[in-house]
PDB file of N, CA and C in Angstrom:
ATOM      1  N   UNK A   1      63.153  48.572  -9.155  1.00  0.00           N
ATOM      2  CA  UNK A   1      62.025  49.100  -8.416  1.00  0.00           C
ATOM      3  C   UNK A   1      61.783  50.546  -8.839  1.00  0.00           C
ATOM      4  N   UNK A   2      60.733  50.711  -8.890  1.00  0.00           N
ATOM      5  CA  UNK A   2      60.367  52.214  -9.242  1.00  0.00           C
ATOM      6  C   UNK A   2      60.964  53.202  -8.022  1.00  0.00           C
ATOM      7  N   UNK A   3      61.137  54.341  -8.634  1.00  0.00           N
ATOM      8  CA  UNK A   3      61.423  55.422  -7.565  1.00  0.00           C
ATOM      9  C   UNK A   3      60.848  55.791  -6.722  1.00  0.00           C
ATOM     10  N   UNK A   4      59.674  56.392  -6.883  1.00  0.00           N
ATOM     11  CA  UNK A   4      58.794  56.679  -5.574  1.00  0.00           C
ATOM     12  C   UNK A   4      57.402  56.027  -5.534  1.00  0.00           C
ATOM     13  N   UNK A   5      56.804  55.605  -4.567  1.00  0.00           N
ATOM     14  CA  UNK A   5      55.299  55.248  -4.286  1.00  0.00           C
ATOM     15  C   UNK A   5      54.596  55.617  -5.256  1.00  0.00           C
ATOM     16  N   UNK A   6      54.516  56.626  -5.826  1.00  0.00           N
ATOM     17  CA  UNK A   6      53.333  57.588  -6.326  1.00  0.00           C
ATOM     18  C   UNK A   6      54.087  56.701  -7.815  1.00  0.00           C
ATOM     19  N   UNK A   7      54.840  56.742  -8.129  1.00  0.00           N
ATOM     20  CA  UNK A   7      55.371  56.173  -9.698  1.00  0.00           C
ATOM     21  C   UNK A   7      54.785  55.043  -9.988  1.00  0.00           C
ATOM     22  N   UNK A   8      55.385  54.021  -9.025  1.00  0.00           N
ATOM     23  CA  UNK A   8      54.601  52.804  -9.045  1.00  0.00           C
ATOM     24  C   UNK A   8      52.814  52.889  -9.037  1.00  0.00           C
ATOM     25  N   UNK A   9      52.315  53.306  -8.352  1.00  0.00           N
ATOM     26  CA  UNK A   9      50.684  53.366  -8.046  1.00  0.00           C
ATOM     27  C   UNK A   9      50.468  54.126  -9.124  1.00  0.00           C
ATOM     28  N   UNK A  10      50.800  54.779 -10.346  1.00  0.00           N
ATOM     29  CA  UNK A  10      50.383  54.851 -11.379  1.00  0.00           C
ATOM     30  C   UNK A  10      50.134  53.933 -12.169  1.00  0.00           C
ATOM     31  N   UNK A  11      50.867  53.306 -12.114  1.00  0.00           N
ATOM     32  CA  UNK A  11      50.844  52.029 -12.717  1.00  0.00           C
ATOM     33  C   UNK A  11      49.085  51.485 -12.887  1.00  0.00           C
ATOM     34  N   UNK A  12      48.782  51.661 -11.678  1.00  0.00           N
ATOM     35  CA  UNK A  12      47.587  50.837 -11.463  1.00  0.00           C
ATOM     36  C   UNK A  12      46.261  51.902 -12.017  1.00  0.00           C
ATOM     37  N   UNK A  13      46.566  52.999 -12.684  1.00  0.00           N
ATOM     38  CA  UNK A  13      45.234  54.120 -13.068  1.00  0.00           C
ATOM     39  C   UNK A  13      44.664  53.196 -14.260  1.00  0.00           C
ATOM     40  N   UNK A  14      43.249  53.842 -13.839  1.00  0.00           N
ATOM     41  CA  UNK A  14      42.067  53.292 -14.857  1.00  0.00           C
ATOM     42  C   UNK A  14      41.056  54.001 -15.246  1.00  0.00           C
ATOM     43  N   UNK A  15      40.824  54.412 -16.506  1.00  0.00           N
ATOM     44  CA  UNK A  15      39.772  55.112 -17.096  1.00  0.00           C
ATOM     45  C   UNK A  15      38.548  54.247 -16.029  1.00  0.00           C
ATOM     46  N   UNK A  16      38.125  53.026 -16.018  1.00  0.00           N
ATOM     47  CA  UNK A  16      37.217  52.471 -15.504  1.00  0.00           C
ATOM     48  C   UNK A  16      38.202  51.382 -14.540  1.00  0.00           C
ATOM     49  N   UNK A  17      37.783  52.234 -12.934  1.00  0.00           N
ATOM     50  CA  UNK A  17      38.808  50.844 -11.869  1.00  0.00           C
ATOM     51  C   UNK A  17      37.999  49.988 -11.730  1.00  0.00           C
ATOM     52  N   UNK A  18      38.623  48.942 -11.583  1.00  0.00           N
ATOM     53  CA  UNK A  18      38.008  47.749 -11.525  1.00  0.00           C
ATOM     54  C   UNK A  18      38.274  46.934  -9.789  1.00  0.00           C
ATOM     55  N   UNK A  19      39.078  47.685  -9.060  1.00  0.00           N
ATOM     56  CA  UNK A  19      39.441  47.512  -7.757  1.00  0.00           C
ATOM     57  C   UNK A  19      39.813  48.392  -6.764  1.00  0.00           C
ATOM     58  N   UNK A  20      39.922  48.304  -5.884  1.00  0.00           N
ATOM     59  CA  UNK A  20      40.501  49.340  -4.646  1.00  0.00           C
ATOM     60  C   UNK A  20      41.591  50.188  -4.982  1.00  0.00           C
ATOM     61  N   UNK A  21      42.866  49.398  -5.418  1.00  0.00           N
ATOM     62  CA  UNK A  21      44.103  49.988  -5.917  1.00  0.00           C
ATOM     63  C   UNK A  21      43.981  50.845  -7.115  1.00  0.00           C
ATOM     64  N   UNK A  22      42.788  50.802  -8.036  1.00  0.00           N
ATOM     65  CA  UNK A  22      42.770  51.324  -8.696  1.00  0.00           C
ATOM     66  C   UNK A  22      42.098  52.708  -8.827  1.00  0.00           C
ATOM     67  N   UNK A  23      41.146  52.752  -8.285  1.00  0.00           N
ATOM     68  CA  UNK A  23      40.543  54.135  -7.176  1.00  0.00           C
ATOM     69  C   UNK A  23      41.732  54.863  -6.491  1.00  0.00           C
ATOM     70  N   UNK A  24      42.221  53.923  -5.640  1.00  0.00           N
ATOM     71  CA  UNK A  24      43.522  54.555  -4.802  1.00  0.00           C
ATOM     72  C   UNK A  24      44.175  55.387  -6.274  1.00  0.00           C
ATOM     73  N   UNK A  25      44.762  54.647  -7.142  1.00  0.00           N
ATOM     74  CA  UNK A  25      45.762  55.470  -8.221  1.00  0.00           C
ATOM     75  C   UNK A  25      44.845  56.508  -8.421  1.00  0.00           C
ATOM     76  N   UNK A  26      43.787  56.640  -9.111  1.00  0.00           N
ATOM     77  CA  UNK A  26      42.942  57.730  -9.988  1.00  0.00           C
ATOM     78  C   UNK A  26      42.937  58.617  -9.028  1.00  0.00           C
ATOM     79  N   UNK A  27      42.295  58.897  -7.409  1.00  0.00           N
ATOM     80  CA  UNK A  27      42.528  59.807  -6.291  1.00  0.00           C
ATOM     81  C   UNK A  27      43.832  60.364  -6.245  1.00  0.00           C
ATOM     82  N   UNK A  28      44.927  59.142  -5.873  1.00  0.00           N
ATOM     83  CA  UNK A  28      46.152  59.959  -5.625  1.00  0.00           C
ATOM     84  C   UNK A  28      46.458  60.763  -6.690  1.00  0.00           C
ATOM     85  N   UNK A  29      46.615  60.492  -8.476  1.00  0.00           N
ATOM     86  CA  UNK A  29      46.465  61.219  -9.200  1.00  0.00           C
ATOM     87  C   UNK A  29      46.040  62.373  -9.538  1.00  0.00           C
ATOM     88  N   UNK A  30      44.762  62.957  -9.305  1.00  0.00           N
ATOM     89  CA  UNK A  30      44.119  63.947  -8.887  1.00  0.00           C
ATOM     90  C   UNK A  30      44.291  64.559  -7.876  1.00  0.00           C
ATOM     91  N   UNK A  31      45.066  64.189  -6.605  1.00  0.00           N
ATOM     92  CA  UNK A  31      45.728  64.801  -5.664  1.00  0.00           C
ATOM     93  C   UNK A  31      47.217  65.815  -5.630  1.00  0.00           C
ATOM     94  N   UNK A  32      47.020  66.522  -5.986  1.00  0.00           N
ATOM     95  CA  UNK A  32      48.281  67.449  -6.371  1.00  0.00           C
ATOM     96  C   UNK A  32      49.192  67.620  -5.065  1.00  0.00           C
ATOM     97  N   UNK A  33      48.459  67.467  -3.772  1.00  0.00           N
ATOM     98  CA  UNK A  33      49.774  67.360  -2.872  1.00  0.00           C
ATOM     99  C   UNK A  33      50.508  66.491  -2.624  1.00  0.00           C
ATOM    100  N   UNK A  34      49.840  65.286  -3.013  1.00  0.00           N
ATOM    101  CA  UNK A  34      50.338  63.886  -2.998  1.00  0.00           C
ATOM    102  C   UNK A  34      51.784  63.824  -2.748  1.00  0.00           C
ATOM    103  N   UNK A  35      52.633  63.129  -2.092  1.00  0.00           N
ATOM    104  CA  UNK A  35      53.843  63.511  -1.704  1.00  0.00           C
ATOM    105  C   UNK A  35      54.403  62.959  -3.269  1.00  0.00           C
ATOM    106  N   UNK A  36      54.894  62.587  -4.508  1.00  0.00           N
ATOM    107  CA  UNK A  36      54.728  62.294  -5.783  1.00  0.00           C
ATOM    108  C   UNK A  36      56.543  61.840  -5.487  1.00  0.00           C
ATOM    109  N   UNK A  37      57.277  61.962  -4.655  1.00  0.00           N
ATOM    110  CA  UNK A  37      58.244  61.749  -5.118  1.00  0.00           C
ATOM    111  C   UNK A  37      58.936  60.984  -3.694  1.00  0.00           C
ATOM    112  N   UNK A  38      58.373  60.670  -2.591  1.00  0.00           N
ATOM    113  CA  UNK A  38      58.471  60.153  -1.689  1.00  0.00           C
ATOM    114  C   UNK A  38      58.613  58.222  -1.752  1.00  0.00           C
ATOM    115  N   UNK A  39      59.543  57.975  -1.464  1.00  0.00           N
ATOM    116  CA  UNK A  39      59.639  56.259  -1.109  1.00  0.00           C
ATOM    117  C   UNK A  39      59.534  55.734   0.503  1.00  0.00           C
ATOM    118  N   UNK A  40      59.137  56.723   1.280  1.00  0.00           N
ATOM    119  CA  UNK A  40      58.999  56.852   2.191  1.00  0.00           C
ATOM    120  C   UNK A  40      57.585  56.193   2.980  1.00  0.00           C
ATOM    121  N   UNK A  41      57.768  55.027   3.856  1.00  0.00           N
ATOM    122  CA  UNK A  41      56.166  54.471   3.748  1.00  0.00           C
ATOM    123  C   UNK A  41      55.669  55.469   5.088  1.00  0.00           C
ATOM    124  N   UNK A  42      56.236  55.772   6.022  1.00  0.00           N
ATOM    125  CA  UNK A  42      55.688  56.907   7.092  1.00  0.00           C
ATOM    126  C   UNK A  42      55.030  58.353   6.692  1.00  0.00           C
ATOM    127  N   UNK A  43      55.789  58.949   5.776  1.00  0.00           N
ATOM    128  CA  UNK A  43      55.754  59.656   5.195  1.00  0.00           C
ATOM    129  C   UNK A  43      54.677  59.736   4.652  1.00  0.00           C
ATOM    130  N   UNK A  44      54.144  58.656   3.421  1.00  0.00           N
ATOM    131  CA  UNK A  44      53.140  58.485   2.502  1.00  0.00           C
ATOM    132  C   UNK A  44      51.741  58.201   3.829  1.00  0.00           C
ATOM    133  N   UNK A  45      52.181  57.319   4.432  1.00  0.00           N
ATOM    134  CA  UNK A  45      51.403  57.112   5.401  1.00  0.00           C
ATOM    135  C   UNK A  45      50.429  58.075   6.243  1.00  0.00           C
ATOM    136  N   UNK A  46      51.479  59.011   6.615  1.00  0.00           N
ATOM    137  CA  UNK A  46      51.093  59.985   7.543  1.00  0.00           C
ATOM    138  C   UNK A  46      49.809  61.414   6.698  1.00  0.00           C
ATOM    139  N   UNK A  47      50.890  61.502   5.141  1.00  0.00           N
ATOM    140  CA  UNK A  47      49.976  62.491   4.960  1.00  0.00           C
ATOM    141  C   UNK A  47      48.579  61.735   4.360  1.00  0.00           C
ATOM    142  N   UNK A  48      48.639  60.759   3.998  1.00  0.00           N
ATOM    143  CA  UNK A  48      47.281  59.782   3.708  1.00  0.00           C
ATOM    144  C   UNK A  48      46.149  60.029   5.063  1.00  0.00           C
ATOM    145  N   UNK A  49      46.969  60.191   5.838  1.00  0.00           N
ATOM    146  CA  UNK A  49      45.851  59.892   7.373  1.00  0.00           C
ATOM    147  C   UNK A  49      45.490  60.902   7.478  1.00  0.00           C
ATOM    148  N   UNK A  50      45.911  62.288   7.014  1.00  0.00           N
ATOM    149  CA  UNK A  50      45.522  63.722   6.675  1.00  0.00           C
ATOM    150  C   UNK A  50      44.574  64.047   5.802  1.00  0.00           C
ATOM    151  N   UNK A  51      44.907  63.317   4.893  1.00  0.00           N
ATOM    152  CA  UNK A  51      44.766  64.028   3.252  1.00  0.00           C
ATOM    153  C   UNK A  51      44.202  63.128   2.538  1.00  0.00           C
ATOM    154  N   UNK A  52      44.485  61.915   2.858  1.00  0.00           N
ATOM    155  CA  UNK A  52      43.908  61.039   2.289  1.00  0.00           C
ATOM    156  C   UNK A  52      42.048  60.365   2.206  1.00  0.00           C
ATOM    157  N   UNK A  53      41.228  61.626   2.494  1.00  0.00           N
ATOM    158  CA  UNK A  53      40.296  61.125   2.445  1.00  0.00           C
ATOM    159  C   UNK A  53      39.444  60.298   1.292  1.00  0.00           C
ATOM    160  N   UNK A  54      39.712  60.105   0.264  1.00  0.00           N
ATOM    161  CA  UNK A  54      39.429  59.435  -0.886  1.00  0.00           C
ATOM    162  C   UNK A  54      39.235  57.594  -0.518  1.00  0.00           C
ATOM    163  N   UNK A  55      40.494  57.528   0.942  1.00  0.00           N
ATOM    164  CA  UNK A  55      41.005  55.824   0.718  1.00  0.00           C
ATOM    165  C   UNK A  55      39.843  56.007   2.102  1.00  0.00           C
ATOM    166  N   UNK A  56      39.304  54.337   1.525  1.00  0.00           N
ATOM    167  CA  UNK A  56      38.239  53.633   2.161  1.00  0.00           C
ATOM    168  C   UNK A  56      38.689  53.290   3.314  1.00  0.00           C
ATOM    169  N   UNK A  57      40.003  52.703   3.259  1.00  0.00           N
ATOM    170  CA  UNK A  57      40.865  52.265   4.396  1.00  0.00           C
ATOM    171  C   UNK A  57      42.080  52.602   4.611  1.00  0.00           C
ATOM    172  N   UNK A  58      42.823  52.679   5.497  1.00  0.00           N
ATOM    173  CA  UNK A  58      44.332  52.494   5.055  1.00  0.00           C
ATOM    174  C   UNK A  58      45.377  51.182   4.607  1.00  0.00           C
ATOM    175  N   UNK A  59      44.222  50.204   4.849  1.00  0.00           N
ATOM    176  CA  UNK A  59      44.420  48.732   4.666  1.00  0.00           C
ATOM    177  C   UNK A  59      44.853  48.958   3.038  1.00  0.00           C
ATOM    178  N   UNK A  60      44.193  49.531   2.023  1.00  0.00           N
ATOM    179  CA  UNK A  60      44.131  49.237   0.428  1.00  0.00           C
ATOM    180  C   UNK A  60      45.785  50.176   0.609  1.00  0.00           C
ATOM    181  N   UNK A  61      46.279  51.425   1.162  1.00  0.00           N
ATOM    182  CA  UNK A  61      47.719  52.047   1.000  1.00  0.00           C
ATOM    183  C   UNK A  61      48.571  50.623   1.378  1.00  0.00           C
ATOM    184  N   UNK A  62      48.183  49.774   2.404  1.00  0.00           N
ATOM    185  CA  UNK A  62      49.050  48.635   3.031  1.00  0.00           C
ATOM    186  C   UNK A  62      49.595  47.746   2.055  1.00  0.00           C
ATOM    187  N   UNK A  63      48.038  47.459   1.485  1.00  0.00           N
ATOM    188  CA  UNK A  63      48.040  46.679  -0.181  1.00  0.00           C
ATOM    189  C   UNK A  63      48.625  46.914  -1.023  1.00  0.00           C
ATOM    190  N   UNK A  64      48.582  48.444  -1.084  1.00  0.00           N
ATOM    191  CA  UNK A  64      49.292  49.031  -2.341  1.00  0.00           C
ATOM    192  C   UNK A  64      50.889  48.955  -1.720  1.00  0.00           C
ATOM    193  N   UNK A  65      51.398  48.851  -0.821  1.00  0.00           N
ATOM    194  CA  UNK A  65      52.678  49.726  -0.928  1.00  0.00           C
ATOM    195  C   UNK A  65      53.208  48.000  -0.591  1.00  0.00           C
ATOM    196  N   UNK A  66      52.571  46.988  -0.500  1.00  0.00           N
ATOM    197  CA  UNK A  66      53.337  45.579  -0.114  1.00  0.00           C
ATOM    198  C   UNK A  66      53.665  45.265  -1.775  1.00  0.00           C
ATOM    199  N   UNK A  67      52.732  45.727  -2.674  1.00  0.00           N
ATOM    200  CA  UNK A  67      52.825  45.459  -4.199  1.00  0.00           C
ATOM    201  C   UNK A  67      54.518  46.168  -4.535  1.00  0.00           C
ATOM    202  N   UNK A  68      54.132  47.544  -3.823  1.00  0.00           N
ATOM    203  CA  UNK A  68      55.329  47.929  -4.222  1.00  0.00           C
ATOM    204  C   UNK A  68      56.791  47.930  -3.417  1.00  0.00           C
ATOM    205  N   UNK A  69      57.003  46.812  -2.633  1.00  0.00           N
ATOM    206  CA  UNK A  69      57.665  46.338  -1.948  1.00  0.00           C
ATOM    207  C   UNK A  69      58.576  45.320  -2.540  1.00  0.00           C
ATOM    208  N   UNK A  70      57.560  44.710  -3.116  1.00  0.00           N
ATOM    209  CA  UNK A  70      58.178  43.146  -4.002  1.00  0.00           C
ATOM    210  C   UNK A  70      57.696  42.905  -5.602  1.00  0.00           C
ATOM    211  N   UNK A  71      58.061  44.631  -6.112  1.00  0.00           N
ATOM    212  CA  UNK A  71      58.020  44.707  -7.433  1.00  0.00           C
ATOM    213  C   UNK A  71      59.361  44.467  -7.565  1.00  0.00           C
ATOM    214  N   UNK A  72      59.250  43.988  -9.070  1.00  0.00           N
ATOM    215  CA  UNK A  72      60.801  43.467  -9.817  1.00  0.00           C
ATOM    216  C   UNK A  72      60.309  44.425 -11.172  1.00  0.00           C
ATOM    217  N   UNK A  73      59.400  44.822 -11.409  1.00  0.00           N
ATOM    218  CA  UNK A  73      59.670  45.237 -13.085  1.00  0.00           C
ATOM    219  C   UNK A  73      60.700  46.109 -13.364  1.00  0.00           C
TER     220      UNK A  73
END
């Protein structure tokens, strides 16, 4: 499993997104406070509900962080 949230959700950046998660990556990316090293889902959570104005929902962080729940790569 990747180390932190933010590692994994790179994963998903796109010159051109083609989905929610992929917006989500390119924002958090461009977000320099982004917690970047946090595995923490409260944590990520909390400052998203702050800071996170970019995400449409918090449903697509839910999405994103169940991906990175039951990654094996």
């Amino acid at each position: 499993m990747y180390k932190s949230f933010y590692h994994f959700l790179m994963k998903y950046r796109n010159p051109k997104p083609k989905d929610k998660i992929s917006h989500f990556a390119n924002h958090a990316y461009e977000d320099h406070s982004f917690p970047k090293n946090s595995e923490d889902y409260d944590e990520i959570s909390s400052y998203l509900e702050f800071h996170g104005q970019y995400l449409e929902s918090m449903s697509i962080f839910d999405e994103a962080w169940e991906l990175y729940l039951h990654y094996e790569g």
